[in-house]
C-alpha atoms as a PDB file:
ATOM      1  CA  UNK A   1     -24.192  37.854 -33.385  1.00  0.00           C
ATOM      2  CA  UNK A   2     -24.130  38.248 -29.785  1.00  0.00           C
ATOM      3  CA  UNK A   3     -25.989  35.417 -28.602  1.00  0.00           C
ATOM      4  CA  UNK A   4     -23.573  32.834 -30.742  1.00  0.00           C
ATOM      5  CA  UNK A   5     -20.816  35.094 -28.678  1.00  0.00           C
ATOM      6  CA  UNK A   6     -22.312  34.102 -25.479  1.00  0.00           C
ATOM      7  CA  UNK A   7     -22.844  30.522 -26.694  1.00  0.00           C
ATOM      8  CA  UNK A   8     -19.160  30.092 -27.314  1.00  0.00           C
ATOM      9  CA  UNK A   9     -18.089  32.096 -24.456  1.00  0.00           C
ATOM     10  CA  UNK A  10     -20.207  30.415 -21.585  1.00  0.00           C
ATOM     11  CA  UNK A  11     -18.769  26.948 -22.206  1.00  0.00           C
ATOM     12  CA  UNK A  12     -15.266  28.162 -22.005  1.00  0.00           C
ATOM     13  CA  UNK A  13     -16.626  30.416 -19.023  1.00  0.00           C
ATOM     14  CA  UNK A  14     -17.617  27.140 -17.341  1.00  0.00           C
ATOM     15  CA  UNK A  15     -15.026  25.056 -18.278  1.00  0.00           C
ATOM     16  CA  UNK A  16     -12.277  27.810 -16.827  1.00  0.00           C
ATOM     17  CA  UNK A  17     -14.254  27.884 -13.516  1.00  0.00           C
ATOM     18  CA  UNK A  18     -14.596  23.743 -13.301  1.00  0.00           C
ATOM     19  CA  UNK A  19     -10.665  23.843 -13.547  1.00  0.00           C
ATOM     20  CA  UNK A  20     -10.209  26.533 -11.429  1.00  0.00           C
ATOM     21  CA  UNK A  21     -12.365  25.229  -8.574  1.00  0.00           C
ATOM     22  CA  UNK A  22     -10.397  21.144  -9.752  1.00  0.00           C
ATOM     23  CA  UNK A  23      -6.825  22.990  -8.873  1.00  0.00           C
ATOM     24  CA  UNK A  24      -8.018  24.587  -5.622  1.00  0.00           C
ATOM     25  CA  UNK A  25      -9.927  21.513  -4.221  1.00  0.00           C
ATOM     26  CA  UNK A  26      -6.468  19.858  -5.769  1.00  0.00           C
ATOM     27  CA  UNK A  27      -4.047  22.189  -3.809  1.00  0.00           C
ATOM     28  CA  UNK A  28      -6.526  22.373  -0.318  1.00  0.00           C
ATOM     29  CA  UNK A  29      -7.171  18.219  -0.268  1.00  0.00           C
ATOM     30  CA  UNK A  30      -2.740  17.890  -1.274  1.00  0.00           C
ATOM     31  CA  UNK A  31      -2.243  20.032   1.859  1.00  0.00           C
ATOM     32  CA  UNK A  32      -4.436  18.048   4.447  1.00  0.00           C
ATOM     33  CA  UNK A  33      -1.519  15.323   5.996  1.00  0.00           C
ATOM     34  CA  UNK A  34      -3.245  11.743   6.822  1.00  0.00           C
ATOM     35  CA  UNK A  35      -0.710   9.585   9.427  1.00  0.00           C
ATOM     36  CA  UNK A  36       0.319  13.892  10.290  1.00  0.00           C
ATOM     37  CA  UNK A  37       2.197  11.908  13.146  1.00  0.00           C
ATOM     38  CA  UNK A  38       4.510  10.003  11.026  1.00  0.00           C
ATOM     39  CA  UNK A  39       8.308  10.523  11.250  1.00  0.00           C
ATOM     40  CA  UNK A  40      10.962   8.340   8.676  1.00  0.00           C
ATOM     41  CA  UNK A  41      12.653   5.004  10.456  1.00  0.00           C
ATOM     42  CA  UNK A  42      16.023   5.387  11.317  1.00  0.00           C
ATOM     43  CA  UNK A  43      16.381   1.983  10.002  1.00  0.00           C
ATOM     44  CA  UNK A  44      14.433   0.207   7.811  1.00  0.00           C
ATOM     45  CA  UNK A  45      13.425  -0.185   3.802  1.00  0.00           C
ATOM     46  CA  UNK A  46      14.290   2.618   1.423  1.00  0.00           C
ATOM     47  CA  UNK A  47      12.001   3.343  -1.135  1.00  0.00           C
ATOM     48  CA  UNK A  48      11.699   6.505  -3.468  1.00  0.00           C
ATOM     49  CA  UNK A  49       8.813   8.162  -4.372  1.00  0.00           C
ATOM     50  CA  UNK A  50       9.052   9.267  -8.513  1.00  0.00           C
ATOM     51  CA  UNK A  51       7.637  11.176 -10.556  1.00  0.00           C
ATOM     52  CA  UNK A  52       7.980  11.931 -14.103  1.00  0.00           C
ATOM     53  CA  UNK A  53       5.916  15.233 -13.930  1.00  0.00           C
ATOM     54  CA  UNK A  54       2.718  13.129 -14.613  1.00  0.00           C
ATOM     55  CA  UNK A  55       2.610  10.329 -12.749  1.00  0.00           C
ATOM     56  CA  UNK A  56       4.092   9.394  -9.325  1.00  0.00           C
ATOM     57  CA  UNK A  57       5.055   5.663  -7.994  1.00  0.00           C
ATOM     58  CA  UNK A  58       6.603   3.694  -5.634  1.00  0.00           C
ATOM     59  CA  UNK A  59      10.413   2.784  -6.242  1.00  0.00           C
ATOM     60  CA  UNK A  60      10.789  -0.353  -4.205  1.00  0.00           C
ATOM     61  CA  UNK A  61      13.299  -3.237  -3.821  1.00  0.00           C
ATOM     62  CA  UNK A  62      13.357  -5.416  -6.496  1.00  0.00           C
ATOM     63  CA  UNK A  63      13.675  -8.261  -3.938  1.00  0.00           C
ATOM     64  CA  UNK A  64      14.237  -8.384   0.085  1.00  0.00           C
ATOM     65  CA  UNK A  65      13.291 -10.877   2.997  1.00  0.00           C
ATOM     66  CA  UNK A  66       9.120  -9.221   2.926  1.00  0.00           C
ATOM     67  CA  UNK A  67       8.665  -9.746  -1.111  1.00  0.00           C
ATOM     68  CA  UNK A  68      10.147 -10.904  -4.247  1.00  0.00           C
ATOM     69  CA  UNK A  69       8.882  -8.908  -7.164  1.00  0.00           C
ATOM     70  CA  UNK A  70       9.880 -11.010  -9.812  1.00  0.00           C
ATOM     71  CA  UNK A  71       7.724 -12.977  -8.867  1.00  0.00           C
ATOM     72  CA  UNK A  72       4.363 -10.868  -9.947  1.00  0.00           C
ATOM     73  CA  UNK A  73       6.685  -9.057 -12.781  1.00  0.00           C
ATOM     74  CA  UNK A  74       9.011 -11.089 -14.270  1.00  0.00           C
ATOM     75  CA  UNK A  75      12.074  -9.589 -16.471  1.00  0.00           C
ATOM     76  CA  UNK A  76      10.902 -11.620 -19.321  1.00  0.00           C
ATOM     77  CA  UNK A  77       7.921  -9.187 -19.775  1.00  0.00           C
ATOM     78  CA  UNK A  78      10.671  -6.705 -20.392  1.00  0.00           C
ATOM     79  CA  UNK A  79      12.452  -5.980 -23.934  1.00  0.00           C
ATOM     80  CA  UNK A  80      15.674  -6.040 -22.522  1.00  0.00           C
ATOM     81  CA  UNK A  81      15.559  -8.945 -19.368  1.00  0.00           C
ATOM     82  CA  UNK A  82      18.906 -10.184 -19.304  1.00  0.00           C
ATOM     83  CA  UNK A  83      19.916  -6.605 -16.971  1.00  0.00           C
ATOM     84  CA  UNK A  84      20.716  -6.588 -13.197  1.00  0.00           C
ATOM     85  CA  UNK A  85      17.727  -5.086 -12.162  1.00  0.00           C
ATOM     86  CA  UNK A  86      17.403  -4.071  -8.560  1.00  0.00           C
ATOM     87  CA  UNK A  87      14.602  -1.815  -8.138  1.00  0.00           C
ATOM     88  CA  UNK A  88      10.875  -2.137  -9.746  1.00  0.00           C
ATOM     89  CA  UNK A  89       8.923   1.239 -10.102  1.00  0.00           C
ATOM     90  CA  UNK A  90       5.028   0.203  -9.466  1.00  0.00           C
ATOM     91  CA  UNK A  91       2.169   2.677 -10.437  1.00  0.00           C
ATOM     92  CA  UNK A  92      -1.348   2.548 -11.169  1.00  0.00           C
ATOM     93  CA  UNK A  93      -3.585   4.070 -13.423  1.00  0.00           C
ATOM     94  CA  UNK A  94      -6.436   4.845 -16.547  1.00  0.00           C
ATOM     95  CA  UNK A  95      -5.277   2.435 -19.212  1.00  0.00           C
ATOM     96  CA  UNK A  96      -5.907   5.390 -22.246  1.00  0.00           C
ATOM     97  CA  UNK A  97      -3.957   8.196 -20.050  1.00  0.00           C
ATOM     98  CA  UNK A  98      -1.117   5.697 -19.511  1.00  0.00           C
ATOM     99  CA  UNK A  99      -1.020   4.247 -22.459  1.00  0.00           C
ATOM    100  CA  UNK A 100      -0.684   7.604 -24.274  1.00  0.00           C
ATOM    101  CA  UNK A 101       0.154  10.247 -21.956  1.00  0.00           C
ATOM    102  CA  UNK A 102       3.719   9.801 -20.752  1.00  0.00           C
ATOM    103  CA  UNK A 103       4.284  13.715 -21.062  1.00  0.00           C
ATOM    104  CA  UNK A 104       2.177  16.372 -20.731  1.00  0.00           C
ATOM    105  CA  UNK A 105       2.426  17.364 -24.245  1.00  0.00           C
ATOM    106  CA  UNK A 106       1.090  13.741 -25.185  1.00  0.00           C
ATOM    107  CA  UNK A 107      -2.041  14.690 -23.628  1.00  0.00           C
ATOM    108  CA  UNK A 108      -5.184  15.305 -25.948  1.00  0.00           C
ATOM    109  CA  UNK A 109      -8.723  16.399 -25.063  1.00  0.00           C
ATOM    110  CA  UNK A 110     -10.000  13.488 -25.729  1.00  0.00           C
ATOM    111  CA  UNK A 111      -7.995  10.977 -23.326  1.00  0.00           C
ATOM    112  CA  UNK A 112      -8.700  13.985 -20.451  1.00  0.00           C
ATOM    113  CA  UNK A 113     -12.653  13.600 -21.102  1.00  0.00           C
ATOM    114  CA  UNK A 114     -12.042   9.719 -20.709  1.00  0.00           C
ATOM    115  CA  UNK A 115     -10.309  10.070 -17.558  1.00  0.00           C
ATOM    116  CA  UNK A 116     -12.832  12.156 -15.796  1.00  0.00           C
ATOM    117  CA  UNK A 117     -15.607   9.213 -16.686  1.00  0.00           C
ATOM    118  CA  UNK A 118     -12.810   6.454 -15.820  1.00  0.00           C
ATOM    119  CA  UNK A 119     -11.571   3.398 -17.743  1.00  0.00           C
ATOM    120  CA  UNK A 120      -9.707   0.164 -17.426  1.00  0.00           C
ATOM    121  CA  UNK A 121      -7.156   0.247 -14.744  1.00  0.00           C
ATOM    122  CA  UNK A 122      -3.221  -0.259 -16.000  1.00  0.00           C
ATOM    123  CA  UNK A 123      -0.188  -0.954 -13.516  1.00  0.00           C
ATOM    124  CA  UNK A 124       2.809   0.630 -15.143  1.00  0.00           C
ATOM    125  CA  UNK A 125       6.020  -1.424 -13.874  1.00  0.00           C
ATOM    126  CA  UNK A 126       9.485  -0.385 -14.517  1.00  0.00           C
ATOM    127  CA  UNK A 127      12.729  -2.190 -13.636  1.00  0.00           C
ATOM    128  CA  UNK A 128      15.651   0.326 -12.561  1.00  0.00           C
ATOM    129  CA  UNK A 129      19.235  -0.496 -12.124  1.00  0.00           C
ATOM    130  CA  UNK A 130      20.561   1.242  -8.364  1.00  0.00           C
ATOM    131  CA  UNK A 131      17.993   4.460  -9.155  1.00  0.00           C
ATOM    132  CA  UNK A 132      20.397   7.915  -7.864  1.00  0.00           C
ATOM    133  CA  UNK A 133      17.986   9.698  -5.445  1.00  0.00           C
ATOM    134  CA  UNK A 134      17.304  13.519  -7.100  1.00  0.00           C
ATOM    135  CA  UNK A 135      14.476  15.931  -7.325  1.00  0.00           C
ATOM    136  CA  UNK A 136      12.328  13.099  -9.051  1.00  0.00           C
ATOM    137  CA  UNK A 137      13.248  10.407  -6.999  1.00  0.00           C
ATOM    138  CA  UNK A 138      13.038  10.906  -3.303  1.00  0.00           C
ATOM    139  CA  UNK A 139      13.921   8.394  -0.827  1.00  0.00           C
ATOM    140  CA  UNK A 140      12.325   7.942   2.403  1.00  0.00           C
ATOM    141  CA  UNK A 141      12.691   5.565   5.071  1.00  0.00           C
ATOM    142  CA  UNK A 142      10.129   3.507   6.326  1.00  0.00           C
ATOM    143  CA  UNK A 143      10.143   0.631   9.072  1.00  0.00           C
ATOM    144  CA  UNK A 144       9.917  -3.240   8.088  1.00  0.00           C
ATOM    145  CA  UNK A 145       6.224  -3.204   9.334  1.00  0.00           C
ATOM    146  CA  UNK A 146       5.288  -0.506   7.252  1.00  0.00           C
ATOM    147  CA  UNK A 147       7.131  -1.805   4.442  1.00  0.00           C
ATOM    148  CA  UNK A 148       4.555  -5.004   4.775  1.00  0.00           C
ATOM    149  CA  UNK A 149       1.729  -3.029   5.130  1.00  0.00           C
ATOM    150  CA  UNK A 150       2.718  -1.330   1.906  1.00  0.00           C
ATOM    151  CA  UNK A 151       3.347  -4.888   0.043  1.00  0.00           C
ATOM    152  CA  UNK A 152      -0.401  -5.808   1.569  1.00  0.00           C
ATOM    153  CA  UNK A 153      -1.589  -2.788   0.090  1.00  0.00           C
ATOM    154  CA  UNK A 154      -0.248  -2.791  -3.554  1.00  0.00           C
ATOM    155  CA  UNK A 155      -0.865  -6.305  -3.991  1.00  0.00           C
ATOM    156  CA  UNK A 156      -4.682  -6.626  -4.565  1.00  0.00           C
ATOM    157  CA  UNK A 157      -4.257  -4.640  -7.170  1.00  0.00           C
ATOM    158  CA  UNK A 158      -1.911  -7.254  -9.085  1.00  0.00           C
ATOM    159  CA  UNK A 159      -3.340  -9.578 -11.397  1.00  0.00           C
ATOM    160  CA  UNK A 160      -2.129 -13.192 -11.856  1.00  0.00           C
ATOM    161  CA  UNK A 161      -0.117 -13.939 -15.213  1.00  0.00           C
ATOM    162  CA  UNK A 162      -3.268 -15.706 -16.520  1.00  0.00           C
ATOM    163  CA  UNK A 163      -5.854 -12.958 -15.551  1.00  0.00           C
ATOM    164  CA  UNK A 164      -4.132 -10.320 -17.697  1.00  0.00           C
ATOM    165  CA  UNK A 165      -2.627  -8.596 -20.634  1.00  0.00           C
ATOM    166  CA  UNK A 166       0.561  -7.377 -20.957  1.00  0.00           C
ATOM    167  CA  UNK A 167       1.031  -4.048 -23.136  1.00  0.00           C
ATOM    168  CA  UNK A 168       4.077  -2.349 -24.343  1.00  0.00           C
ATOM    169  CA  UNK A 169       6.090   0.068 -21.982  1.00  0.00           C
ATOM    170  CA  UNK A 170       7.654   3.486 -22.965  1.00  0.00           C
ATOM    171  CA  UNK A 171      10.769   1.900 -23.044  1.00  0.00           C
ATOM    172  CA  UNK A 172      13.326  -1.500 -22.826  1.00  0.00           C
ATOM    173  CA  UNK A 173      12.704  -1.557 -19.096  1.00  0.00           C
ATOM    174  CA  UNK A 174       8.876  -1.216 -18.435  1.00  0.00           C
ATOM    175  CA  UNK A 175       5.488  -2.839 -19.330  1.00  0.00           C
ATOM    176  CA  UNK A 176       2.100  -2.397 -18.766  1.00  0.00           C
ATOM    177  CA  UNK A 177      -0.584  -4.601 -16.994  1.00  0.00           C
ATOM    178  CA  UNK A 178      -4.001  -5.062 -16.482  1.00  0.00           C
ATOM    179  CA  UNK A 179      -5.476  -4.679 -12.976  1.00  0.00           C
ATOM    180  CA  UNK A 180      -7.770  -4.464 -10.746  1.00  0.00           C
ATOM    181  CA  UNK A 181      -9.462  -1.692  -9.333  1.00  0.00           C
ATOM    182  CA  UNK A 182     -11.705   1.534 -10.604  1.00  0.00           C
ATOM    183  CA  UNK A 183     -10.238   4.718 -11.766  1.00  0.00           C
ATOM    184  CA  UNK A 184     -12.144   7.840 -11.703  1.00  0.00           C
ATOM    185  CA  UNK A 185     -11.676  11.849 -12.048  1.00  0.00           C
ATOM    186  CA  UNK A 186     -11.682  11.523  -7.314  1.00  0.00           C
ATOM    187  CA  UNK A 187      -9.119   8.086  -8.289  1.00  0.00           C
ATOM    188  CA  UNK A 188      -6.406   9.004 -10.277  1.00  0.00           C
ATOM    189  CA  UNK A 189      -3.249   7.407 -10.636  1.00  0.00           C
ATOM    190  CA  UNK A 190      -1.417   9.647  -8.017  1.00  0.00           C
ATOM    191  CA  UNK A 191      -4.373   9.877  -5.667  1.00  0.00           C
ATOM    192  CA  UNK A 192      -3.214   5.884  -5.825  1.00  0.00           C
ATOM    193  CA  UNK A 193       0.100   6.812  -4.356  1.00  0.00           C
ATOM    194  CA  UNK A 194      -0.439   8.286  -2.013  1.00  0.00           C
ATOM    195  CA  UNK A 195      -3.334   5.944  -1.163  1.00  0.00           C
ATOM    196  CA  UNK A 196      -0.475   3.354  -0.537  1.00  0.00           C
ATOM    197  CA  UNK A 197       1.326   5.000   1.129  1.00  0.00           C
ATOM    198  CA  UNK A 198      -1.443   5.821   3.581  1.00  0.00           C
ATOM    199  CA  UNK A 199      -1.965   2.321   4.166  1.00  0.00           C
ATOM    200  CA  UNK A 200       1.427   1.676   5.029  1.00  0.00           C
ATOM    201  CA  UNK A 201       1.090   4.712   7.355  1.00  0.00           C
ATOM    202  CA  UNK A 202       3.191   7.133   5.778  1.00  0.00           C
ATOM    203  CA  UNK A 203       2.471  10.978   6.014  1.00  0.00           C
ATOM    204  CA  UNK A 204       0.830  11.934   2.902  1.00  0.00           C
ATOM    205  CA  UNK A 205      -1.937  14.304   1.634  1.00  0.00           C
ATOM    206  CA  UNK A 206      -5.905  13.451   1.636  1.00  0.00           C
ATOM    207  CA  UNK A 207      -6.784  14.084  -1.827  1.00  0.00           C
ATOM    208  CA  UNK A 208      -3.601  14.000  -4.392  1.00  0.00           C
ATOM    209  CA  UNK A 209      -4.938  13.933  -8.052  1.00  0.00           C
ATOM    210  CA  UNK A 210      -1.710  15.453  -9.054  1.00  0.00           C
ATOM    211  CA  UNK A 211       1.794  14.293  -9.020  1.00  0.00           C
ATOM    212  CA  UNK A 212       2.874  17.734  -7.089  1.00  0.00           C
ATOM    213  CA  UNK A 213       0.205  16.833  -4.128  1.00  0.00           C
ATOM    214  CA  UNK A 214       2.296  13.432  -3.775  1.00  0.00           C
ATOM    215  CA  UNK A 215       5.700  14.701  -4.258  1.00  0.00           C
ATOM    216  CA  UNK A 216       5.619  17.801  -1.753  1.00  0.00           C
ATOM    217  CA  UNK A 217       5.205  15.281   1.109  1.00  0.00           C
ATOM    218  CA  UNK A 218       8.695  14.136   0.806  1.00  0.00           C
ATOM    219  CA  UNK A 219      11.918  16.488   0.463  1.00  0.00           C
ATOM    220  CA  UNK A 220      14.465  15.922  -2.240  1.00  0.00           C
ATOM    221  CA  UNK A 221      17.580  14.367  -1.034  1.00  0.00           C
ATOM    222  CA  UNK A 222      19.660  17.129   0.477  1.00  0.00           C
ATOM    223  CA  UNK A 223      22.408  17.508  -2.076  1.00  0.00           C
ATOM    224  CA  UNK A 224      19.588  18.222  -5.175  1.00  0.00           C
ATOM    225  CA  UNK A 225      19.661  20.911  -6.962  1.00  0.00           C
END
């Protein structure tokens, strides 16, 4: 009887240490700035960063003078088009987790073990009407040249209309796409954040393979609860 105990309780011994030593690495690599010297423009593009306890992405302008997003994400796509959509929400991801985890009570064992060996990537692309800055949406302010740079970066990852399917959103007002791109356990959809907003030279954590490494980079608007 006690070596079947110890051949039930090593795995779960192992397993609790792998996750322990995951959130550490997690909170140490968060915590690490890259672009430490970056400050918000005093005038530029407002974007928010979201999350929805899950995932993070990039709120952006639907449309200004550096890029038209209608024109890689068309309102037709949606279930409800025919709405005055000003903002797109852009996030990449593991196709299964997406797909199927929009909480975290959606998550099962099984789409977790997929994730750590990766899978197909997914943008997830919702269209907002004037989004209300709050504790899940955070604006910041970044200059017209980062603003590009961040355009430059996201875009690679956008597949042409004829290069991809389009899956079913949570909602009326979001949709799924294939893209490019490899996820993996060191890749995951938030690391991808803040990966952009690296690019575009925005102060954000090293390693971020949870929303709360993205989000702590950027302080709720001021009146927040």
């Amino acid at each position: 009887m006690l070596w079947a105990r110890r051949l039930v309780l090593w795995p779960l011994a192992a397993l609790a240490l792998l996750s322990a030593v995951f959130f550490l690495a997690a909170w140490i690599g968060s915590s690490i700035p890259r672009n430490g010297g970056w400050q918000q423009a005093e005038n530029g593009v407002e974007i928010l960063l979201e999350t929805n306890g899950v995932h993070t992405a990039l709120v952006l302008p639907l449309a200004n003078s550096h890029k038209d997003w209608r024109e890689d994400f068309p309102a037709s796509d949606l279930q409800e088009p025919f709405q005055p959509y000003t903002h797109v929400s852009i996030s990449w991801g593991e196709k299964e987790v997406f797909l199927n985890t929009e909480t975290w009570a959606d998550l099962k064992p099984s789409t977790a073990i997929g994730a750590i060996y990766g899978g197909e990537p997914l943008l997830h692309v919702a269209h907002y009407m004037r989004p209300a800055p709050s504790q899940n949406y955070r604006p910041l302010t970044i200059s017209q040249d980062e603003y590009r740079k961040l355009v430059a970066a996201i875009e690679p990852y956008v597949l042409s209309p004829q290069e991809r399917q389009t899956y079913p959103g949570y909602s009326w007002f979001d949709v799924f796409y294939d893209a490019s791109g490899q996820y993996s356990a060191l890749r995951t959809c938030n690391q991808w954040t803040s990966d952009m907003l690296a690019s575009a030279g925005v102060k954000t954590g090293w390693w971020t393979p949870l929303q709360g490494g993205v989000m702590k980079w950027v302080e709720p608007p001021q009146d927040t609860d």
